[in-house]
PDB file of N, CA and C in Angstrom:
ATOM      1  N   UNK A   1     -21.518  -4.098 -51.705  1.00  0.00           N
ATOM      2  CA  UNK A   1     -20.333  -3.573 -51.039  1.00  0.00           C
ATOM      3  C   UNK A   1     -19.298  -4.680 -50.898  1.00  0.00           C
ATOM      4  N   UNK A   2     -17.887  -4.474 -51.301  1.00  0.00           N
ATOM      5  CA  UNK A   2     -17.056  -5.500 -51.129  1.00  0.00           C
ATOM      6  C   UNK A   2     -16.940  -5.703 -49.611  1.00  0.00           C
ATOM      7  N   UNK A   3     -16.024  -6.710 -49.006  1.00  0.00           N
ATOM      8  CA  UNK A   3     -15.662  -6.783 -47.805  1.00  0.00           C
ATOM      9  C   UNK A   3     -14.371  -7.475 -47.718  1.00  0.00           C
ATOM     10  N   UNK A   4     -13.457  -6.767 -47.300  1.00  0.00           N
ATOM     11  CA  UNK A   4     -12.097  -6.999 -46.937  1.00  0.00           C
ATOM     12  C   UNK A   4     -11.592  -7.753 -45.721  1.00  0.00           C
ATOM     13  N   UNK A   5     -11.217  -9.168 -46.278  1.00  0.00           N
ATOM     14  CA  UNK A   5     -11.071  -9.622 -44.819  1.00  0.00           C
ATOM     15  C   UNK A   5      -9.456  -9.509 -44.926  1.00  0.00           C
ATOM     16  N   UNK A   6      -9.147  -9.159 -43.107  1.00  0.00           N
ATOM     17  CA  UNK A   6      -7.627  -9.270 -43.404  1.00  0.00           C
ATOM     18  C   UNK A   6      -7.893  -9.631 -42.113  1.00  0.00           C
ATOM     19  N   UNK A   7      -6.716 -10.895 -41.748  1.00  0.00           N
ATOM     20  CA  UNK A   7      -6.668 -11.730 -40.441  1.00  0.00           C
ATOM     21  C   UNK A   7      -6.368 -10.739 -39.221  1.00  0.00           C
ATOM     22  N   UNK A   8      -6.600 -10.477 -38.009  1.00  0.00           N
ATOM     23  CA  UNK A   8      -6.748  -9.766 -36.943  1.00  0.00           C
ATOM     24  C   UNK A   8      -5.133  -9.486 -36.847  1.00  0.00           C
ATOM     25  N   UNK A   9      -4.278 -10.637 -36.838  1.00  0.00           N
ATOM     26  CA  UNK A   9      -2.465 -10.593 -36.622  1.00  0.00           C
ATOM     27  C   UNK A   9      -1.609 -10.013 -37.739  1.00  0.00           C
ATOM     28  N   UNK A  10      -2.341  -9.187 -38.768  1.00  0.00           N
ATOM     29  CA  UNK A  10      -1.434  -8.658 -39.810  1.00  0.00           C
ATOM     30  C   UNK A  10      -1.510  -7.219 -39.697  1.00  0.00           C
ATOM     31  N   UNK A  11      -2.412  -6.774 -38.719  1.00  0.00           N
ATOM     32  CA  UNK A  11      -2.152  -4.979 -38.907  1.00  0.00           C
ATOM     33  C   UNK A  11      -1.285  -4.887 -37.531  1.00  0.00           C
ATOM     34  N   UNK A  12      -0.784  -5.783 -36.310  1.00  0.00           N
ATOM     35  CA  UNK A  12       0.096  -5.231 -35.753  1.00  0.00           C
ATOM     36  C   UNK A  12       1.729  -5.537 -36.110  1.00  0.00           C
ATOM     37  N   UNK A  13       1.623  -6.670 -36.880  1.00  0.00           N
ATOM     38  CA  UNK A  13       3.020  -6.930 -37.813  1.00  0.00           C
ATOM     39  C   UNK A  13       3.415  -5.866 -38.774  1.00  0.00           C
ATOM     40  N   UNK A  14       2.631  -5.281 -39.436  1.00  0.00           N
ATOM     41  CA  UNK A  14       2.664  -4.152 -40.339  1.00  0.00           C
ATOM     42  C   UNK A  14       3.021  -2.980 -39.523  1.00  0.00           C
ATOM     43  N   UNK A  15       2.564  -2.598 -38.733  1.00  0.00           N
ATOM     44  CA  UNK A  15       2.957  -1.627 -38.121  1.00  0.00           C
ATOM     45  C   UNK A  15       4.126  -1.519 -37.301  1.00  0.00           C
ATOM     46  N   UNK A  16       4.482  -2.702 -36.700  1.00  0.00           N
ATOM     47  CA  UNK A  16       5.940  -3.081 -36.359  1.00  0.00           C
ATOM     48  C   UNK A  16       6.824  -3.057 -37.459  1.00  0.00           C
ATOM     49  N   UNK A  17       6.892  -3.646 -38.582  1.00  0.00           N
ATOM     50  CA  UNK A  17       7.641  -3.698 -39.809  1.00  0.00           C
ATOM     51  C   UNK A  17       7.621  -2.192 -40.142  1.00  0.00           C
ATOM     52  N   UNK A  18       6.692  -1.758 -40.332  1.00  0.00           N
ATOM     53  CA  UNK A  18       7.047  -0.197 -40.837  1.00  0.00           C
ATOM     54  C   UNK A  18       7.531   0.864 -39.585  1.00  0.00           C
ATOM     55  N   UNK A  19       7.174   0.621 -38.302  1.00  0.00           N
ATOM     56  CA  UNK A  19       7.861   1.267 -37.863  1.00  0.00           C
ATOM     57  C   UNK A  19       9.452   1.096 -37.386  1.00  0.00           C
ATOM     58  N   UNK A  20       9.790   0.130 -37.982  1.00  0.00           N
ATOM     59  CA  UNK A  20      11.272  -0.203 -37.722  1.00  0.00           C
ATOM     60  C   UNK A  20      12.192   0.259 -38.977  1.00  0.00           C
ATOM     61  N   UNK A  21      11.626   0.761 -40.149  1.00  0.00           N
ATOM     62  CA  UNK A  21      12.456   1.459 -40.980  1.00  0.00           C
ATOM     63  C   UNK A  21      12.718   2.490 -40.585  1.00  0.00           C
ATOM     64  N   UNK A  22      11.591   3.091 -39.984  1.00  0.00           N
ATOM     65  CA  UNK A  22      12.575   4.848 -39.291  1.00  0.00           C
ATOM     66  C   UNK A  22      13.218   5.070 -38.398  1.00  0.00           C
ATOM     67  N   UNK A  23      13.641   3.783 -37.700  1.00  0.00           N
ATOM     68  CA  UNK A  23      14.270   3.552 -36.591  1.00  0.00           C
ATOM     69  C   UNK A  23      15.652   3.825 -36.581  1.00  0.00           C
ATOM     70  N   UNK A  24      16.294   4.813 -36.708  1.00  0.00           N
ATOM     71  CA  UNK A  24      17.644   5.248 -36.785  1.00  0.00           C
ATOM     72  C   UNK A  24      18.564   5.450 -35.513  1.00  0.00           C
ATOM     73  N   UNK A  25      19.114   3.744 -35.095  1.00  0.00           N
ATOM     74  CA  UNK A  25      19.663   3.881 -34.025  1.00  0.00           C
ATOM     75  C   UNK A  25      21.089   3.673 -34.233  1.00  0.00           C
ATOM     76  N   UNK A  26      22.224   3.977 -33.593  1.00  0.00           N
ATOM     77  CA  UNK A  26      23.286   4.176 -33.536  1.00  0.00           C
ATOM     78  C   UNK A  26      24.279   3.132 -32.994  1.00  0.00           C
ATOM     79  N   UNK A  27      24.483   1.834 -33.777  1.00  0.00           N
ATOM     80  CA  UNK A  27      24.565   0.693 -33.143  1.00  0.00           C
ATOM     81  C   UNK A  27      25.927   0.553 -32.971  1.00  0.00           C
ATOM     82  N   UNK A  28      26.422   1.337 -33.461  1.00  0.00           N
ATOM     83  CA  UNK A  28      28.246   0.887 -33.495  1.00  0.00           C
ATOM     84  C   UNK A  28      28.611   1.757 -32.539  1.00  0.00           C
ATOM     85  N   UNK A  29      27.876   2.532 -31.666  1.00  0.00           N
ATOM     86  CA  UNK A  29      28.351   3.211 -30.680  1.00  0.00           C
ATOM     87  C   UNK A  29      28.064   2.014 -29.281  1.00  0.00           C
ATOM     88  N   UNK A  30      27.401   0.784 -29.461  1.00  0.00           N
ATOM     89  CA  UNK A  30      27.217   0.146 -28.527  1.00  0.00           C
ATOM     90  C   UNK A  30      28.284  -1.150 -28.614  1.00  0.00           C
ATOM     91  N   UNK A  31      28.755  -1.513 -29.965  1.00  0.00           N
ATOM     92  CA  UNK A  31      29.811  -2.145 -30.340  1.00  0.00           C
ATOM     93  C   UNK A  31      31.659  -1.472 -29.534  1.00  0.00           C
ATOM     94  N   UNK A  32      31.259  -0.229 -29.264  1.00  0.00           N
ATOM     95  CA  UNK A  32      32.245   0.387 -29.171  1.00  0.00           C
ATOM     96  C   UNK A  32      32.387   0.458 -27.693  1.00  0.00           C
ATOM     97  N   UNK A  33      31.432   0.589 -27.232  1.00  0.00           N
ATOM     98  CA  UNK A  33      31.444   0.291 -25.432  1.00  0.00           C
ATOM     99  C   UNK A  33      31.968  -0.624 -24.979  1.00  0.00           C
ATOM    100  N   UNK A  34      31.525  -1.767 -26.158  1.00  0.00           N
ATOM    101  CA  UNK A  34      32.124  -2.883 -25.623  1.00  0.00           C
ATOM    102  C   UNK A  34      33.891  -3.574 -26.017  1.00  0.00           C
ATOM    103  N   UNK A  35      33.963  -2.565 -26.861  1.00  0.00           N
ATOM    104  CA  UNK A  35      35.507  -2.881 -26.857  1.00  0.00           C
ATOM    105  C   UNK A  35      36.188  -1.814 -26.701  1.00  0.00           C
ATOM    106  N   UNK A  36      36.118  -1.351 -25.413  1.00  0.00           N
ATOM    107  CA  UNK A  36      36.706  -0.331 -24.808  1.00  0.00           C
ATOM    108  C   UNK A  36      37.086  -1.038 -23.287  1.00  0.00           C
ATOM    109  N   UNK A  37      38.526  -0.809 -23.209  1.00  0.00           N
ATOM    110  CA  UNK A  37      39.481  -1.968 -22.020  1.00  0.00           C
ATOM    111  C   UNK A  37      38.666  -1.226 -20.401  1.00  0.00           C
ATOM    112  N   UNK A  38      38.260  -1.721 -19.371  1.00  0.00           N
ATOM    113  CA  UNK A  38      37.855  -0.948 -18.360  1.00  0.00           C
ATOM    114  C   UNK A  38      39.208  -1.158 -17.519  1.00  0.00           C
ATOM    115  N   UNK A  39      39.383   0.391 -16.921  1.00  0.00           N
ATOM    116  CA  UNK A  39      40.439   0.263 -15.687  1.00  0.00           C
ATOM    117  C   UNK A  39      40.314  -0.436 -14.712  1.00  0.00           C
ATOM    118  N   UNK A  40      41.542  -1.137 -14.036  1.00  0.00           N
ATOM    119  CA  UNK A  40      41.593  -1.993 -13.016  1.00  0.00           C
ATOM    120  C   UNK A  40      41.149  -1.333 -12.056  1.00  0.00           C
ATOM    121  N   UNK A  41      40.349  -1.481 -11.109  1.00  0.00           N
ATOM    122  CA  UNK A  41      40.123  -0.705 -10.220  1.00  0.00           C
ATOM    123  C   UNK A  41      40.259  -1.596  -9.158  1.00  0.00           C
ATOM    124  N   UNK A  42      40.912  -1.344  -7.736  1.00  0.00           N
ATOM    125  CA  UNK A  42      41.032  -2.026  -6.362  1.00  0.00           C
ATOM    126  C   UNK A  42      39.464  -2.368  -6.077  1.00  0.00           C
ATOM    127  N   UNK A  43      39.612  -3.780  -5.304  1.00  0.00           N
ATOM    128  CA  UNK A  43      38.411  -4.628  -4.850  1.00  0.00           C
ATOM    129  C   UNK A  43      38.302  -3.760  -3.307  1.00  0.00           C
ATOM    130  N   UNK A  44      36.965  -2.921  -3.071  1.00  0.00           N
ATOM    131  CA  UNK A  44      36.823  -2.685  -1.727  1.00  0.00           C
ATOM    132  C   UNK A  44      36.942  -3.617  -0.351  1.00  0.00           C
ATOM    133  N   UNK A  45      37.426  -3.076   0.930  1.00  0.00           N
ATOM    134  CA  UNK A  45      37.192  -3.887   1.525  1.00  0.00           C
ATOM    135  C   UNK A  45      35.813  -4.019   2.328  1.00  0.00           C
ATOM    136  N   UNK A  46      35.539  -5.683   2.076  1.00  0.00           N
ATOM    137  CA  UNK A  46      34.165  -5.601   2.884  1.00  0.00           C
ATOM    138  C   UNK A  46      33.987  -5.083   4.411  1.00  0.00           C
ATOM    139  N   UNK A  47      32.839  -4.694   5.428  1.00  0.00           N
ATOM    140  CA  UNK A  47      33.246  -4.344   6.337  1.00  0.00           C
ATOM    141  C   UNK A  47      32.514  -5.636   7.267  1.00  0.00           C
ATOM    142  N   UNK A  48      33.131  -5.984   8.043  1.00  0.00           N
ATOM    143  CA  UNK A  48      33.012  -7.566   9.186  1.00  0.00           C
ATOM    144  C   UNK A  48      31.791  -6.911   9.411  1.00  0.00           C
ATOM    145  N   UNK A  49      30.953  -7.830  10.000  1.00  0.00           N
ATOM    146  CA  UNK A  49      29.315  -7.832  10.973  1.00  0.00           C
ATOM    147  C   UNK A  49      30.075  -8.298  11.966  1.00  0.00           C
ATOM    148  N   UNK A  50      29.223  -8.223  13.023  1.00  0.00           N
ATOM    149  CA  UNK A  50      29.430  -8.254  14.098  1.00  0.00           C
ATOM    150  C   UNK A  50      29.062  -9.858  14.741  1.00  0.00           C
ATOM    151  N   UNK A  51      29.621 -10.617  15.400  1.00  0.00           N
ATOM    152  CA  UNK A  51      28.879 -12.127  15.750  1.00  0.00           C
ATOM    153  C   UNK A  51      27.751 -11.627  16.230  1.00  0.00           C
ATOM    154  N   UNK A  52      26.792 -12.747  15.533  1.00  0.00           N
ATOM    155  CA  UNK A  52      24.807 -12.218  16.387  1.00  0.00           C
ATOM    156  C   UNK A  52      25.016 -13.463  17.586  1.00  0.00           C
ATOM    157  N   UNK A  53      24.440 -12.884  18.620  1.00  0.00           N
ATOM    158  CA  UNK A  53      23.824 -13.527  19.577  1.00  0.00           C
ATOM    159  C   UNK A  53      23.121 -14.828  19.203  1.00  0.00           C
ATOM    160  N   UNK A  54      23.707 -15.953  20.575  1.00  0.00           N
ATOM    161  CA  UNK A  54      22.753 -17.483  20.241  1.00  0.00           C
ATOM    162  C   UNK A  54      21.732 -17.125  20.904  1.00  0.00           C
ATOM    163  N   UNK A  55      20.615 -17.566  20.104  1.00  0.00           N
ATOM    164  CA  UNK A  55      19.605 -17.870  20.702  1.00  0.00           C
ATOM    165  C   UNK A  55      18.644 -18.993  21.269  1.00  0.00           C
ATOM    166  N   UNK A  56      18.594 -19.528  22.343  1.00  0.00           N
ATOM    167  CA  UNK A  56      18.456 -20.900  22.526  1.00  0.00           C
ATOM    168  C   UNK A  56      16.644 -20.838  22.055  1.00  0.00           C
ATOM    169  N   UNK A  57      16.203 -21.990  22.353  1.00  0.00           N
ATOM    170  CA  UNK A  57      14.456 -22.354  21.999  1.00  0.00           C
ATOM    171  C   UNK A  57      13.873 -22.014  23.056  1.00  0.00           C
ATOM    172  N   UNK A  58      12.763 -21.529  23.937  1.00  0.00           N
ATOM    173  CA  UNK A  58      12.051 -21.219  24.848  1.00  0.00           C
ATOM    174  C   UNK A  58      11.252 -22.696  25.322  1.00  0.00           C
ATOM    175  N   UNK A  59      11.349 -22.854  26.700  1.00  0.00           N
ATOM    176  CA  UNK A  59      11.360 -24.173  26.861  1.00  0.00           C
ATOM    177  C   UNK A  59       9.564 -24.474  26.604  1.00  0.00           C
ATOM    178  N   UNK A  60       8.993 -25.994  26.444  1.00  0.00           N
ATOM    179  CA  UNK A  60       8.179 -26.040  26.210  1.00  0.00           C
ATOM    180  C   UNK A  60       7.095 -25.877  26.812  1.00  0.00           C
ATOM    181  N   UNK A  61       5.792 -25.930  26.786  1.00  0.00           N
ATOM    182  CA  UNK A  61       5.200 -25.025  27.701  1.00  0.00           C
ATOM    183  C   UNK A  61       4.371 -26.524  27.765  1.00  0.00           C
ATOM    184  N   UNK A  62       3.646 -26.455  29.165  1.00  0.00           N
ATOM    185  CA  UNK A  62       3.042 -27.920  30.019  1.00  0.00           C
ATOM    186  C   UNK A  62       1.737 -27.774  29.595  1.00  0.00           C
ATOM    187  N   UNK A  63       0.932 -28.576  28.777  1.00  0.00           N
ATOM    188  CA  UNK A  63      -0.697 -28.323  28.667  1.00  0.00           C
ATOM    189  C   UNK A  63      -1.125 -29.400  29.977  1.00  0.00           C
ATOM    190  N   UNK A  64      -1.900 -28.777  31.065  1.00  0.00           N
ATOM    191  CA  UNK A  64      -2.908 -29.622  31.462  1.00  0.00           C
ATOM    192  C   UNK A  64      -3.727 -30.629  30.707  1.00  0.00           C
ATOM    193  N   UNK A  65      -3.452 -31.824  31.624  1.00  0.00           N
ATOM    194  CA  UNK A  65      -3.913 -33.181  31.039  1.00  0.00           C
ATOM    195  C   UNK A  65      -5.569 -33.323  31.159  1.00  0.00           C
ATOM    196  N   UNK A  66      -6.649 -33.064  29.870  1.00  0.00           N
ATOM    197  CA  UNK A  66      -8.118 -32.998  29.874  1.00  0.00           C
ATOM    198  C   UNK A  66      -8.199 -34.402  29.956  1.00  0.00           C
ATOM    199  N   UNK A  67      -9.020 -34.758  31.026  1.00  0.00           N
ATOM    200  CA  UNK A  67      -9.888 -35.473  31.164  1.00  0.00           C
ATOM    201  C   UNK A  67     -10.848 -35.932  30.017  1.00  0.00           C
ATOM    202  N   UNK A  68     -10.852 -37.360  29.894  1.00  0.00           N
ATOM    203  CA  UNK A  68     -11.402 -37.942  28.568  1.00  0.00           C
ATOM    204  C   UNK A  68     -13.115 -37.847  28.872  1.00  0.00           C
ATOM    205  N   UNK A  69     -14.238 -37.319  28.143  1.00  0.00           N
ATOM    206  CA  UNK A  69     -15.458 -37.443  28.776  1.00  0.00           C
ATOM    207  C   UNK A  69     -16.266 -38.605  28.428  1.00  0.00           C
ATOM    208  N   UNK A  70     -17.479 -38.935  29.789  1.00  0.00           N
ATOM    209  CA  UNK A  70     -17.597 -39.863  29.442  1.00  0.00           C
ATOM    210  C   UNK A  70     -18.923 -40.096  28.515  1.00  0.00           C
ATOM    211  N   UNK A  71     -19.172 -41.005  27.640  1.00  0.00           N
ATOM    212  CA  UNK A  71     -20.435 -40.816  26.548  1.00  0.00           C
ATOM    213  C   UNK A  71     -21.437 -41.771  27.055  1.00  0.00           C
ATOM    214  N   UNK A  72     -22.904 -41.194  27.010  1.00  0.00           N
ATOM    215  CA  UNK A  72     -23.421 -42.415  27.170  1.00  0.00           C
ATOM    216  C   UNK A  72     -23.770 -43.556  26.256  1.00  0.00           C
ATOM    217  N   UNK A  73     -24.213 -44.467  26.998  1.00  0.00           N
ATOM    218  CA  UNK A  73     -24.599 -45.322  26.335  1.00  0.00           C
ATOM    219  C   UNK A  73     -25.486 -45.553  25.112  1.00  0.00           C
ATOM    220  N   UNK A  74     -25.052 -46.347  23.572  1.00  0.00           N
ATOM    221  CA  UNK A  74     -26.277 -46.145  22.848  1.00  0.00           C
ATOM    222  C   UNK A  74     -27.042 -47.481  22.764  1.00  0.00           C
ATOM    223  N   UNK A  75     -28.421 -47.174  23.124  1.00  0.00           N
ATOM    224  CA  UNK A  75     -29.689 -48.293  23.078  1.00  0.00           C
ATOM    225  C   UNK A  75     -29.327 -49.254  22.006  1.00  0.00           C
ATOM    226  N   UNK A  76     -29.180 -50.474  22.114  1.00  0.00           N
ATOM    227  CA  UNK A  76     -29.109 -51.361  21.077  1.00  0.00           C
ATOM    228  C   UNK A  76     -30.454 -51.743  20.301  1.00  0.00           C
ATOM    229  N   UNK A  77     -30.304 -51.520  18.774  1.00  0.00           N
ATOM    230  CA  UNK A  77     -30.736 -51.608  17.734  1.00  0.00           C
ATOM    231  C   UNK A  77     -31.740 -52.964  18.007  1.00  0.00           C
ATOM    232  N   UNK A  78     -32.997 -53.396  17.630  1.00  0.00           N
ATOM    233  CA  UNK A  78     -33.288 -54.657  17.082  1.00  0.00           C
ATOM    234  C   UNK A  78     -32.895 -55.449  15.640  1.00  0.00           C
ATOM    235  N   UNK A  79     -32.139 -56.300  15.665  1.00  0.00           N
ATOM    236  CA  UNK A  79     -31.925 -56.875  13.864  1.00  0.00           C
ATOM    237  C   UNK A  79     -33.256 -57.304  13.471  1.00  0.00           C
ATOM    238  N   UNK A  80     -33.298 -56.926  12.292  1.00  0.00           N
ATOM    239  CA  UNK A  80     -34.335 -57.031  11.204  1.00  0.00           C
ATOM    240  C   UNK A  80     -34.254 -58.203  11.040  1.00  0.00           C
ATOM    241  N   UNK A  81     -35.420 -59.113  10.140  1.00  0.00           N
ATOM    242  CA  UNK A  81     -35.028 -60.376  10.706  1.00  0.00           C
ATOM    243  C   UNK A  81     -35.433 -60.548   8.827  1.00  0.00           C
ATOM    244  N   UNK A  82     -34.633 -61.371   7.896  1.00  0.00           N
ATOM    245  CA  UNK A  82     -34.973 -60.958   6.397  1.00  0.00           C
ATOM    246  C   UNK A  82     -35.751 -62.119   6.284  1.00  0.00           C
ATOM    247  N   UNK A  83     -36.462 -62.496   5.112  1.00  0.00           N
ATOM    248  CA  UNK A  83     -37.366 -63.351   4.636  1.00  0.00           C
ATOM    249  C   UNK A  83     -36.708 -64.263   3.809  1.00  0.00           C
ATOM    250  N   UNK A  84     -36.967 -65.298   4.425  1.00  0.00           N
ATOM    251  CA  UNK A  84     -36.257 -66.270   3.213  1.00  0.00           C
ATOM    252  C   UNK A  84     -35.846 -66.642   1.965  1.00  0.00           C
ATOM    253  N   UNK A  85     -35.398 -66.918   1.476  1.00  0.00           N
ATOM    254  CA  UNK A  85     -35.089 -67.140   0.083  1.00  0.00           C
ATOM    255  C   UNK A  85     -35.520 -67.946  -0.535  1.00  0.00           C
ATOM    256  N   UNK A  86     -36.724 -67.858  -1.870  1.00  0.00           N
ATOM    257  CA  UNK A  86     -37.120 -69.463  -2.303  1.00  0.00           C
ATOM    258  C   UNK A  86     -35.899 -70.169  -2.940  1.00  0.00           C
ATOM    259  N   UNK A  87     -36.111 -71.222  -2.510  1.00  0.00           N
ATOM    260  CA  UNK A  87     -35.115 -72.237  -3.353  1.00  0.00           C
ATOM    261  C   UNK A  87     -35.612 -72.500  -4.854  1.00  0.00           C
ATOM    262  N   UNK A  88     -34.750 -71.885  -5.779  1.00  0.00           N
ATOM    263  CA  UNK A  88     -34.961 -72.722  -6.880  1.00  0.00           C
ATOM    264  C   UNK A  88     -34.893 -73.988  -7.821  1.00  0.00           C
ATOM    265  N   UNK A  89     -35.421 -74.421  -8.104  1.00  0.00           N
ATOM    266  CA  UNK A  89     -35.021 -75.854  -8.911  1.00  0.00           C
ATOM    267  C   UNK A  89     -34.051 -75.802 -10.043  1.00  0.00           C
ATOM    268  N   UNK A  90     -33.363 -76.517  -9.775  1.00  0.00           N
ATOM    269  CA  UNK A  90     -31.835 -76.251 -10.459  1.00  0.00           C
ATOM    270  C   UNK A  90     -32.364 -77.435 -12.149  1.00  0.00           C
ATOM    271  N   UNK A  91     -32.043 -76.809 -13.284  1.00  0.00           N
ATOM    272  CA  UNK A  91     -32.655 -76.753 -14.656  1.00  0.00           C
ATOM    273  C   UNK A  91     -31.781 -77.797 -15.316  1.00  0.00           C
ATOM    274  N   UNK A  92     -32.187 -79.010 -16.090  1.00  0.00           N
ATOM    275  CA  UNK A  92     -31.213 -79.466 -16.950  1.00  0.00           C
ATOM    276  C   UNK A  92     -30.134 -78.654 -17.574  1.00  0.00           C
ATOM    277  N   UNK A  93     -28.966 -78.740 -17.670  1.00  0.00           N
ATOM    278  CA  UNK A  93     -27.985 -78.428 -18.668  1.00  0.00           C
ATOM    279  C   UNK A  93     -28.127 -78.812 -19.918  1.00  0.00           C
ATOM    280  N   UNK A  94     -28.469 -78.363 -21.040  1.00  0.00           N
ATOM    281  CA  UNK A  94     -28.041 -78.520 -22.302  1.00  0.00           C
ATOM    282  C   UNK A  94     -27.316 -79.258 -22.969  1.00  0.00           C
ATOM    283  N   UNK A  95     -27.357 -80.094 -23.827  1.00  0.00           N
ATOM    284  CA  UNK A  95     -26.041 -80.978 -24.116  1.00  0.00           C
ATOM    285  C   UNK A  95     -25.986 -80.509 -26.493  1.00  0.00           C
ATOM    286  N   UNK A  96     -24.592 -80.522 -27.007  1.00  0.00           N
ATOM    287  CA  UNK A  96     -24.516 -80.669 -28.140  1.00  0.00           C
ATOM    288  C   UNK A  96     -24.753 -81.987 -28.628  1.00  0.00           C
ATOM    289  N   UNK A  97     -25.501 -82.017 -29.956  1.00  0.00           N
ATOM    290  CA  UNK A  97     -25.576 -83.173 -30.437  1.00  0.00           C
ATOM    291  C   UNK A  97     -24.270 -83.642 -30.888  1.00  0.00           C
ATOM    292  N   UNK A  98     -24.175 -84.423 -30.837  1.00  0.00           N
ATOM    293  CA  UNK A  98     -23.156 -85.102 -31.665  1.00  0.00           C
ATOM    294  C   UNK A  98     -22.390 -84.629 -33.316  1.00  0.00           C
ATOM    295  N   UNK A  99     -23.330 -84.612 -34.227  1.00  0.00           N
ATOM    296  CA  UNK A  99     -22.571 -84.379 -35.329  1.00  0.00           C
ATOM    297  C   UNK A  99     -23.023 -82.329 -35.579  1.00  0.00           C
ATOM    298  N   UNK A 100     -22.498 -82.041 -34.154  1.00  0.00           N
ATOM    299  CA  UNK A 100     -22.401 -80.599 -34.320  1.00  0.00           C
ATOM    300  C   UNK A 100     -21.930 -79.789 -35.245  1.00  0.00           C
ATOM    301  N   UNK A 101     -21.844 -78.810 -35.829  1.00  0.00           N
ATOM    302  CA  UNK A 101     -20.673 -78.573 -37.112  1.00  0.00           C
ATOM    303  C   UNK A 101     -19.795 -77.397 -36.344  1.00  0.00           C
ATOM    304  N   UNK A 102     -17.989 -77.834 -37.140  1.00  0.00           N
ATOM    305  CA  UNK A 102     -17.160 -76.737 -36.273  1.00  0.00           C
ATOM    306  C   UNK A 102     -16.969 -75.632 -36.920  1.00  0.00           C
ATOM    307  N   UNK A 103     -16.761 -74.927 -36.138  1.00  0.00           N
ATOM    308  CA  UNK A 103     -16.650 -73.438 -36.858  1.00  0.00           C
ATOM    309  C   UNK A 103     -15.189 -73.439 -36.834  1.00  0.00           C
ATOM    310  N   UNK A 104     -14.966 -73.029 -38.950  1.00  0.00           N
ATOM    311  CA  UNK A 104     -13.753 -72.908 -39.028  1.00  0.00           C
ATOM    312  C   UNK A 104     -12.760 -72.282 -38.004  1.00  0.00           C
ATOM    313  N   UNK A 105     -11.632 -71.522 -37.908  1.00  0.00           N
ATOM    314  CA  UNK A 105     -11.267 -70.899 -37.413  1.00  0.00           C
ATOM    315  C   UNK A 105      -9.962 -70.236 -38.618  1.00  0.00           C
ATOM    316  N   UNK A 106      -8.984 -68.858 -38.197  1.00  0.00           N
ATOM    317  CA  UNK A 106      -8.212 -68.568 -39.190  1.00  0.00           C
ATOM    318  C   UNK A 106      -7.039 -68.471 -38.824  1.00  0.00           C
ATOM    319  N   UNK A 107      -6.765 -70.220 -38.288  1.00  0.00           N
ATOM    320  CA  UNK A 107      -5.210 -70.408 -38.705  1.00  0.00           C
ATOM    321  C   UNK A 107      -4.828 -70.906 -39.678  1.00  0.00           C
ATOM    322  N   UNK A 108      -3.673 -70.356 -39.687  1.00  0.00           N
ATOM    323  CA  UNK A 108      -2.894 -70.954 -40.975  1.00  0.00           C
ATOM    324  C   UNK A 108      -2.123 -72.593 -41.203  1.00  0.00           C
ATOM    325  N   UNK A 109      -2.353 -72.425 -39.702  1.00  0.00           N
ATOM    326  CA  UNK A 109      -1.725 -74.629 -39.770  1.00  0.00           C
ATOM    327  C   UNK A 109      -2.795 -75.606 -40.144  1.00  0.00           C
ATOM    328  N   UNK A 110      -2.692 -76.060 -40.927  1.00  0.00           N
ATOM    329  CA  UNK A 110      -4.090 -76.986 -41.387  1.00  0.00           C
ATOM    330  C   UNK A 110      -3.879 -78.072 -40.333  1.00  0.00           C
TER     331      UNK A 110
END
């Protein structure tokens, strides 16, 4: 059996494209609206509101002052007491011999 692949976005393009050939709309009647002069017509007059009432802020309101409570006391901890540290013996340093060899490097200044 063959199998037809056609990408998921080409059968609603197709169907848009074809349904826009039978589309018989009347476009020069909308060209024509628009160049048609509109009569001057008088600007209404707006009608005034009325001044609103000030309203001041409602004064602030007094919270009773709470009393801070008091906590008891917490039992003090014993410190742990840590174990010493051995001292280590501190190791000769290493030394280069003398006719070490240098490692080139890649500059260009000789």
């Amino acid at each position: 059996m063959a199998n037809l692949r056609i990408p998921s976005f080409i059968l609603p393009i197709l169907l848009i494209s074809l349904s826009s050939f039978s589309y018989n709309a009347n476009l020069v009647g909308a060209r024509q609206l628009l160049e048609t002069p509109l009569p001057d017509l008088p600007k209404p007059k707006l009608p005034e509101l009325p001044p609103l009432p000030k309203v001041g802020l409602p004064p602030k309101p007094e919270l009773p002052e709470l009393p801070k409570p008091e906590l008891p006391k917490l039992p003090e901890l014993p410190k742990p007491e840590l174990p010493a540290v051995p001292h280590l013996p501190s190791l000769p340093k290493p030394t280069l011999p003398k006719d070490f060899p240098i490692v080139p490097t890649h500059s260009t200044n000789p």
